[in-house]
Protein backbone atom coordinates (compact mmCIF):
# COMPACT_ATOMS: atom_id res chain seq x y z
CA UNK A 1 -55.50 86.05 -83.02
CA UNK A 2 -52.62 84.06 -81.63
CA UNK A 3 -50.68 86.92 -80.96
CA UNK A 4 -53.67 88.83 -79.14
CA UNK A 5 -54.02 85.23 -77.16
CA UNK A 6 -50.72 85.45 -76.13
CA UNK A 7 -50.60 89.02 -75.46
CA UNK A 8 -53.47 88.07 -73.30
CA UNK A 9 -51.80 85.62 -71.56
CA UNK A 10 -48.71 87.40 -70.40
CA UNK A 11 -50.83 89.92 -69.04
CA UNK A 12 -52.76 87.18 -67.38
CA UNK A 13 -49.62 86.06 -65.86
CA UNK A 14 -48.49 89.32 -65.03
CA UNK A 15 -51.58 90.31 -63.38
CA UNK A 16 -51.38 86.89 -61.34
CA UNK A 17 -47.53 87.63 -60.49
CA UNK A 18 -48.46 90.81 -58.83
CA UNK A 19 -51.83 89.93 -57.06
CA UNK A 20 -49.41 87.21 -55.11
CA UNK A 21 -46.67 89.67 -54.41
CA UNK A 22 -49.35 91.77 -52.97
CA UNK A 23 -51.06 89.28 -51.27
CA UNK A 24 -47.72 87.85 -49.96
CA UNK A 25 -46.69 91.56 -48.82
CA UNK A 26 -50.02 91.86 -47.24
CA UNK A 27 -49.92 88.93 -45.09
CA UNK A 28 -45.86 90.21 -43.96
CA UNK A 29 -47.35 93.66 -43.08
CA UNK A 30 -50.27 91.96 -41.07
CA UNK A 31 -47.75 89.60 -39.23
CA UNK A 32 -45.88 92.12 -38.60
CA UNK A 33 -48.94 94.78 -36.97
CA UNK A 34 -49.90 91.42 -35.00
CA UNK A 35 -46.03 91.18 -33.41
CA UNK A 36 -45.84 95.36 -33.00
CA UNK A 37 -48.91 95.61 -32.01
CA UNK A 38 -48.05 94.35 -28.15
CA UNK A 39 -46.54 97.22 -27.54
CA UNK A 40 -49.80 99.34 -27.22
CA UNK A 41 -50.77 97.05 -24.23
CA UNK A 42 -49.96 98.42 -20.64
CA UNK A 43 -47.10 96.81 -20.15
CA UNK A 44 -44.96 95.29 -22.95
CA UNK A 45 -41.34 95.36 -23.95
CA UNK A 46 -40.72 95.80 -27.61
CA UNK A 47 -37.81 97.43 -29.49
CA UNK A 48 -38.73 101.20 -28.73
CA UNK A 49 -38.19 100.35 -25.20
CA UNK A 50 -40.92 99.39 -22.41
CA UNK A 51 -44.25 100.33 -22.35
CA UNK A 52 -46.66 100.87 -19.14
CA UNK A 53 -49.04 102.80 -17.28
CA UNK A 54 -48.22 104.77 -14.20
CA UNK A 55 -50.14 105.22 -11.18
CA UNK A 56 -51.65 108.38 -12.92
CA UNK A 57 -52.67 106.56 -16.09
CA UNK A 58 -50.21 108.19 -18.03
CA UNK A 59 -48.47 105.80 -20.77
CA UNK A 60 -44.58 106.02 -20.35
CA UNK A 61 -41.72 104.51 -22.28
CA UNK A 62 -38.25 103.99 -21.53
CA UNK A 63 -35.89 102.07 -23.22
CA UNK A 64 -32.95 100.55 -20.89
CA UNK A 65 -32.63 104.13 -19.03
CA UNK A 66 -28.94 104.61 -17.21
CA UNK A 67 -29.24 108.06 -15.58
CA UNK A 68 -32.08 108.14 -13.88
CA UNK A 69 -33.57 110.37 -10.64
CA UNK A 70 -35.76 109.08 -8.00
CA UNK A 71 -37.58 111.86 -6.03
CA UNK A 72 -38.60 109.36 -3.34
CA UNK A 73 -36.26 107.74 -0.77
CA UNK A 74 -38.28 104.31 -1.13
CA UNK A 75 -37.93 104.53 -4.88
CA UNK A 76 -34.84 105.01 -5.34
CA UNK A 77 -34.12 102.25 -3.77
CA UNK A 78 -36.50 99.97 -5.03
CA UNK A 79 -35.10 101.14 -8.46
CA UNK A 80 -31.73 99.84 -7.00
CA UNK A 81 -33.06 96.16 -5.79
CA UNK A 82 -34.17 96.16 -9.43
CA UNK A 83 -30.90 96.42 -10.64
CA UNK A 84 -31.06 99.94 -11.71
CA UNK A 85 -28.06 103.06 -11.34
CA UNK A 86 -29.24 106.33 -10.34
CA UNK A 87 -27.09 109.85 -10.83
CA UNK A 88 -29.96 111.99 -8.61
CA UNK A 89 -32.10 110.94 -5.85
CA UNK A 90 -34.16 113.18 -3.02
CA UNK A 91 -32.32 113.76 0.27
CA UNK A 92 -34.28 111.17 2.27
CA UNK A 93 -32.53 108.60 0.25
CA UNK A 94 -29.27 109.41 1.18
CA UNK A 95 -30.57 109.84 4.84
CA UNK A 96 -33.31 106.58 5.43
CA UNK A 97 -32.02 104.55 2.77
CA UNK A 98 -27.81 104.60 2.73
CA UNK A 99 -27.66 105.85 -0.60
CA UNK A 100 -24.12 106.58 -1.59
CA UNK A 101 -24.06 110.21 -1.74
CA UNK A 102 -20.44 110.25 -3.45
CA UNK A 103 -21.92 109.58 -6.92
CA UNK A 104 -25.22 110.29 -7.00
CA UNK A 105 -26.41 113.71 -6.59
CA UNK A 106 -29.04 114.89 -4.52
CA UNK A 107 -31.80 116.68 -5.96
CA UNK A 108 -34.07 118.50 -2.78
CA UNK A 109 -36.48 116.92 -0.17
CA UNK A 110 -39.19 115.14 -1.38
CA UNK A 111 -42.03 117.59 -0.68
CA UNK A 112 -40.41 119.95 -3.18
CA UNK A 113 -37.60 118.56 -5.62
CA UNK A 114 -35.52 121.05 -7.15
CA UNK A 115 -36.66 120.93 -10.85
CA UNK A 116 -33.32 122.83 -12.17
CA UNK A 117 -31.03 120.29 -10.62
CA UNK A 118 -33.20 117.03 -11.73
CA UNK A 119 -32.72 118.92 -15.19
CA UNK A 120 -29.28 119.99 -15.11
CA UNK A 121 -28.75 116.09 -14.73
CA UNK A 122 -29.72 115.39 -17.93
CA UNK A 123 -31.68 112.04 -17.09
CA UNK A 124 -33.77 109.69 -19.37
CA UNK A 125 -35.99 108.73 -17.03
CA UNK A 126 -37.62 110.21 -13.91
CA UNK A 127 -39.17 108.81 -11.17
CA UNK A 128 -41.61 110.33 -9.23
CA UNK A 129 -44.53 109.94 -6.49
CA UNK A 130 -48.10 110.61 -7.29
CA UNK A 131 -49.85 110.95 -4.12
CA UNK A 132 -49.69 114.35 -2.00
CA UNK A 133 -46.33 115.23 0.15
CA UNK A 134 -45.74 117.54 2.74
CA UNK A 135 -47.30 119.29 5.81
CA UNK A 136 -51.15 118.44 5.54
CA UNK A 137 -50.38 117.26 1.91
CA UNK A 138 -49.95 120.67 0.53
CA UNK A 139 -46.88 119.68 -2.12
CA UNK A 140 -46.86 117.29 -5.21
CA UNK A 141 -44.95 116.19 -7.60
CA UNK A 142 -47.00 115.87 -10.31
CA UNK A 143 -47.00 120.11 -11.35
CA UNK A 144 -43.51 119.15 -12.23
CA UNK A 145 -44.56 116.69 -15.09
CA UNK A 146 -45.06 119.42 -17.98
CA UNK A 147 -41.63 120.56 -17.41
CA UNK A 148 -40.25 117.48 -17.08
CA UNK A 149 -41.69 116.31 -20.45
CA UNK A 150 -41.04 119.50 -22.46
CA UNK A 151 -37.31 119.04 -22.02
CA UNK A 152 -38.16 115.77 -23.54
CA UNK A 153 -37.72 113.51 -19.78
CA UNK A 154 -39.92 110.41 -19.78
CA UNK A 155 -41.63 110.48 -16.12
CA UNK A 156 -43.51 108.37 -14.16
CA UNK A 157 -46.06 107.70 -10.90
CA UNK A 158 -45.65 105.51 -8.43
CA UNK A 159 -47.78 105.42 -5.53
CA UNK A 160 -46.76 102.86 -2.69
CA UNK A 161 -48.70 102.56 0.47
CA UNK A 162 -49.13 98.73 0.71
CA UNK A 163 -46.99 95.68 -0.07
CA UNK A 164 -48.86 95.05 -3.10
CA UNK A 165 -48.49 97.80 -4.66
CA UNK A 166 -44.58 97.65 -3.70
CA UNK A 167 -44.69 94.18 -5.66
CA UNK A 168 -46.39 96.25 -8.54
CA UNK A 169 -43.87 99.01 -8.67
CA UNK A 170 -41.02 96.60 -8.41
CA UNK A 171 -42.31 94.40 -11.37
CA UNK A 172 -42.33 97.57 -13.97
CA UNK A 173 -38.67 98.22 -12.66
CA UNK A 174 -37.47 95.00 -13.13
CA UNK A 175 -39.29 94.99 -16.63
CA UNK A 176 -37.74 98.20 -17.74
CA UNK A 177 -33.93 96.62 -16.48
CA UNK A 178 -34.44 92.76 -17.37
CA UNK A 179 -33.70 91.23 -13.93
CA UNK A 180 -36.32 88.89 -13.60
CA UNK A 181 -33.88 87.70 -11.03
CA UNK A 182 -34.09 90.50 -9.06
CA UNK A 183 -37.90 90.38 -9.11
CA UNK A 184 -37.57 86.79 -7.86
CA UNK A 185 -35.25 88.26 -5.02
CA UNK A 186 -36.89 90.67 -4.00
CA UNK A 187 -40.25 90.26 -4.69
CA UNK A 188 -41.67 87.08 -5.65
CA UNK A 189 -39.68 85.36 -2.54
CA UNK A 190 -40.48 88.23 0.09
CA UNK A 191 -44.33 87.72 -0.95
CA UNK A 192 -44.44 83.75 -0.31
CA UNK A 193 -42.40 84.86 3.33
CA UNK A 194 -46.01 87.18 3.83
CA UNK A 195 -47.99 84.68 2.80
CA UNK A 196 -46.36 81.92 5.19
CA UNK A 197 -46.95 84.52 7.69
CA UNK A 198 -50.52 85.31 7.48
CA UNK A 199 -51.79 81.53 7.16
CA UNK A 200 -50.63 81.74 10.90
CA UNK A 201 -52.73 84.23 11.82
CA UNK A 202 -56.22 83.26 12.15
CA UNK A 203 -57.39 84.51 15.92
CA UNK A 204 -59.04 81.46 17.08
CA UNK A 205 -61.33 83.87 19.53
CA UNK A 206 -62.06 87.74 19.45
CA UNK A 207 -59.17 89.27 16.80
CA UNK A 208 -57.17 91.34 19.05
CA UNK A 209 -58.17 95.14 19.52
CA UNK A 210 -55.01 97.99 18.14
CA UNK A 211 -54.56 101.54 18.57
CA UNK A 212 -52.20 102.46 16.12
CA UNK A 213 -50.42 105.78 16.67
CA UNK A 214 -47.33 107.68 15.11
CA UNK A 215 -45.51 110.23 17.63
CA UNK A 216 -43.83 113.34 16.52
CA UNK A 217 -42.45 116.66 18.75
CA UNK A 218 -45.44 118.23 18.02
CA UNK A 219 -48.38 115.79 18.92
CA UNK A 220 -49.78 112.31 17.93
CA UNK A 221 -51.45 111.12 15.23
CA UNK A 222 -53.93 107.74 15.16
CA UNK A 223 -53.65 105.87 11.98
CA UNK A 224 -56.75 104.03 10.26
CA UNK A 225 -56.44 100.81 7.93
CA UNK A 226 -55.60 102.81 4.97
CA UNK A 227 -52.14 103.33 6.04
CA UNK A 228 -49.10 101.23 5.39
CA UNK A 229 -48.62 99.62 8.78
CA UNK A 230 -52.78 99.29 9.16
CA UNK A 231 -53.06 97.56 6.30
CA UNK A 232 -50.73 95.18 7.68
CA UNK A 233 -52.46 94.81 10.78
CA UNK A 234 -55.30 94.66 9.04
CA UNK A 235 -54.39 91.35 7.10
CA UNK A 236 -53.00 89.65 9.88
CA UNK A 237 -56.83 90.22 11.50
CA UNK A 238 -56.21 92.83 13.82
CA UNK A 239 -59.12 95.41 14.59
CA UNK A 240 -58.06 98.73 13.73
CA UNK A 241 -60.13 100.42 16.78
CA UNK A 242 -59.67 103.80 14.48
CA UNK A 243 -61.96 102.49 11.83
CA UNK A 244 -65.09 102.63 13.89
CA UNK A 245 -63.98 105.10 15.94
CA UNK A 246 -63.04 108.02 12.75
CA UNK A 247 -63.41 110.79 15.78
CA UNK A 248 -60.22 109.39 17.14
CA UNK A 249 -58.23 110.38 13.36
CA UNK A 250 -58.95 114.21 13.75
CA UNK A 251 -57.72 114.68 17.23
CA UNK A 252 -55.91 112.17 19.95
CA UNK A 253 -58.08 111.91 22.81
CA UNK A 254 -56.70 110.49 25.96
CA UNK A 255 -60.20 109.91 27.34
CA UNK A 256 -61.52 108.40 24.35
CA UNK A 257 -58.39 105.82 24.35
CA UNK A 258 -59.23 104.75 28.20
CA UNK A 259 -62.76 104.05 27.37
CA UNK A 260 -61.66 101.89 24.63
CA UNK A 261 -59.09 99.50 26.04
CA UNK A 262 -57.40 98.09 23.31
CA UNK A 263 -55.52 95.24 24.03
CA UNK A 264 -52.54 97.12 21.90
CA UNK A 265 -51.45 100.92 21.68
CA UNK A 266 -48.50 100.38 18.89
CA UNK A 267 -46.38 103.46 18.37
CA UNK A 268 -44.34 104.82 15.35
CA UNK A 269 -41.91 107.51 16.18
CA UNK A 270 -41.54 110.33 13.77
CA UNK A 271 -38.74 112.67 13.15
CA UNK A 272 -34.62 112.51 13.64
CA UNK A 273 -35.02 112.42 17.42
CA UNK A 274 -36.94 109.33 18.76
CA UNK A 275 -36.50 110.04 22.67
CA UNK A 276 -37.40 113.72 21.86
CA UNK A 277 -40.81 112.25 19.95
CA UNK A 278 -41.93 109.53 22.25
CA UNK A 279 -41.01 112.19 25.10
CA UNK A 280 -44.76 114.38 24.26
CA UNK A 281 -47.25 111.10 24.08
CA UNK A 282 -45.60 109.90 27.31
CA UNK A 283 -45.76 113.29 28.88
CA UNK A 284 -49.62 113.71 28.13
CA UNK A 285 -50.30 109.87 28.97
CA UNK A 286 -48.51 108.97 31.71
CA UNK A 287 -49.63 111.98 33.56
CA UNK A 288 -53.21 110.35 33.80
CA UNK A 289 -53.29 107.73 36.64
CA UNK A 290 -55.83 105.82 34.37
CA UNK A 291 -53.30 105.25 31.66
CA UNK A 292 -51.63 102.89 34.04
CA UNK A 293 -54.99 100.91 34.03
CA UNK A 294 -55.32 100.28 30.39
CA UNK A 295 -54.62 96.43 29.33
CA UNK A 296 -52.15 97.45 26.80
CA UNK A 297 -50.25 99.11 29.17
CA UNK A 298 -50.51 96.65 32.35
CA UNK A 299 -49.92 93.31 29.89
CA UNK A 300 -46.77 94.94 28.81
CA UNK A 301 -48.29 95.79 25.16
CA UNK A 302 -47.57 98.85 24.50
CA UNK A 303 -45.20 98.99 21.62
CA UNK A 304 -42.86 101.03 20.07
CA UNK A 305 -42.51 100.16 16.33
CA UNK A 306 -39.13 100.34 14.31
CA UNK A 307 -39.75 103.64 11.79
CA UNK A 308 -37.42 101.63 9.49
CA UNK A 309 -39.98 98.85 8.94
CA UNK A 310 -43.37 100.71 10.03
CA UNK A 311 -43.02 104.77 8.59
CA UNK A 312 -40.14 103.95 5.86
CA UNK A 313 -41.39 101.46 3.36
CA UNK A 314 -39.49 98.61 3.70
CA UNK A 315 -39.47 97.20 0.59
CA UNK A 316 -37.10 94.54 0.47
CA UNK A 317 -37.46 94.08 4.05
CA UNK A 318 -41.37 94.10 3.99
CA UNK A 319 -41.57 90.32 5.29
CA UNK A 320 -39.82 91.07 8.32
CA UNK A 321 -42.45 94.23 9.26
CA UNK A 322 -45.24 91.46 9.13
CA UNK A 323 -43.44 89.00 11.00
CA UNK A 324 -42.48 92.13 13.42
CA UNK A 325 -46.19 92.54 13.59
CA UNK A 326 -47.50 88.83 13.90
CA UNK A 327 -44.62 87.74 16.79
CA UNK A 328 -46.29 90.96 18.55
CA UNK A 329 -50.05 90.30 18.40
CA UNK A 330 -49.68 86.40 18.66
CA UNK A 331 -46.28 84.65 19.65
């Protein structure tokens, strides 16, 4: 019997030994889930790299990427105020946004990228726009994705129209590199600028009536809210006179514009040639005696914008479009 009790007892203690080393390994593997476990959020850093959702909902991670393709002027160089290197970029880079075409290579124009190039790069990370590109939004991007991820290329969607969603783009960047300084720079700061800027703007009377209009060789276009400068407008509480008028978005109507009187016509030249695309909206407008009657045009408020703040995106530079904007419908 006292052997058996002591038999009994060492397997007691043995039994007891191993229920704590499990126990104890449990409780490691559940701390360590818990810690892991942030990566599966939508935007986390851990040590497979950084973790987010694009614009298209897809979940993409990159860890510290250093060759890396923009196929949008304005995202390439947002990836560059974010402290990123590129070695591709799309030709309106080089063209509206200085890129240094001595060592970066160009991969197409934007409304159709050249997949064999981006490729032939050999990047770890592509960036790429979501929304529709080209004449009447006929090209995209996004049928490039399956190719781009069989070769084994993390890409992502960005799609940029406002300053917010600048902000957005540029705080995944910034992520992915580690400059929270850079996100400070060229981000957080710019924002607090904007905001300064639209506390001002609170039309003590009627807010102040806008026909917004971009200008190409070929015709003019009115723009709505939704776009880029009308949103601006928009906040700084302008009335976008093409929001309750949609007629005026299909086709520009000279007579339509008279009988509306804004108080502003602002202009956005399109193309390489300015002169050569102001030249057609002041050839049909100007050849109507009533044009001379509108407000906008007798109080010396009709406006050409700068594309470089008002058809680029500005990025960086998106606090001086609003004060562009504010100085013009107020100071």
């Amino acid at each position: 019997m006292g052997i058996l009790g002591k038999q009994k007892k060492g397997t007691a203690f043995i039994i007891a030994s191993v229920l704590v080393l499990c126990l104890a390994a449990g409780l490691l593997t559940g701390c360590a889930q818990q810690s892991g476990g942030q990566g599966d959020s939508k935007d986390q850093a851990g040590s497979q790299g950084y973790t987010f959702t694009d614009a298209l909902g897809n979940q993409v991670t990159v860890d510290k990427p250093q060759r890396v393709v923009a196929c949008m002027g304005s995202f390439a160089n947002t990836w560059e105020l974010a402290g990123g290197t590129l070695v591709g970029a799309s030709n309106d880079a080089f063209q509206d946004y200085g890129l240094d075409s001595g060592s970066i290579e160009q991969v197409g124009d934007f409304t159709a990228p050249n997949l064999e190039k981006i490729i032939a790069l050999k990047p770890d990370f592509v960036i790429m726009t979501g929304a529709s590109t080209g004449k009447d939004g006929a090209a995209n991007q996004v049928s490039l994705k399956d190719a781009l991820t069989a070769s084994g290329i993390p890409v992502a969607y960005f799609n940029v129209t406002t300053f917010g969603d600048y902000l957005g783009m540029l705080r995944i960047c910034c992520s992915i590199t580690g400059r929270d300084d850079l996100y400070e720079q060229n981000g957080a700061a710019v924002q607090r600028q904007i905001d300064g800027i639209k506390s001002q703007a609170k039309p003590g009377g009627e807010a102040p009536t806008v026909l917004l209009m971009t200008t190409y060789s070929g015709g003019t276009r009115v723009q709505n809210s939704s776009t880029m400068t009308g949103a601006m407008l928009a906040e700084l509480g302008a009335k976008n006179l093409a929001d309750e008028n949609k007629s005026l978005l299909k086709d520009f109507s000279l007579e339509s514009v008279i009988e509306l009187n804004p108080d502003f016509i602002l202009v956005v030249p399109m193309g390489n040639d300015d002169a050569a695309s102001m030249k057609n909206l002041k050839d049909a407008t100007e050849a109507n005696p009533a044009w001379s009657t509108l407000d906008a045009v007798k109080n010396g408020n009709f406006v050409t914008l700068d594309k470089k703040l008002f058809l680029f995106k500005p990025n960086a530079d998106w606090a001086k479009s609003y004060a562009t904007l504010y100085n013009t419908l107020y100071a």
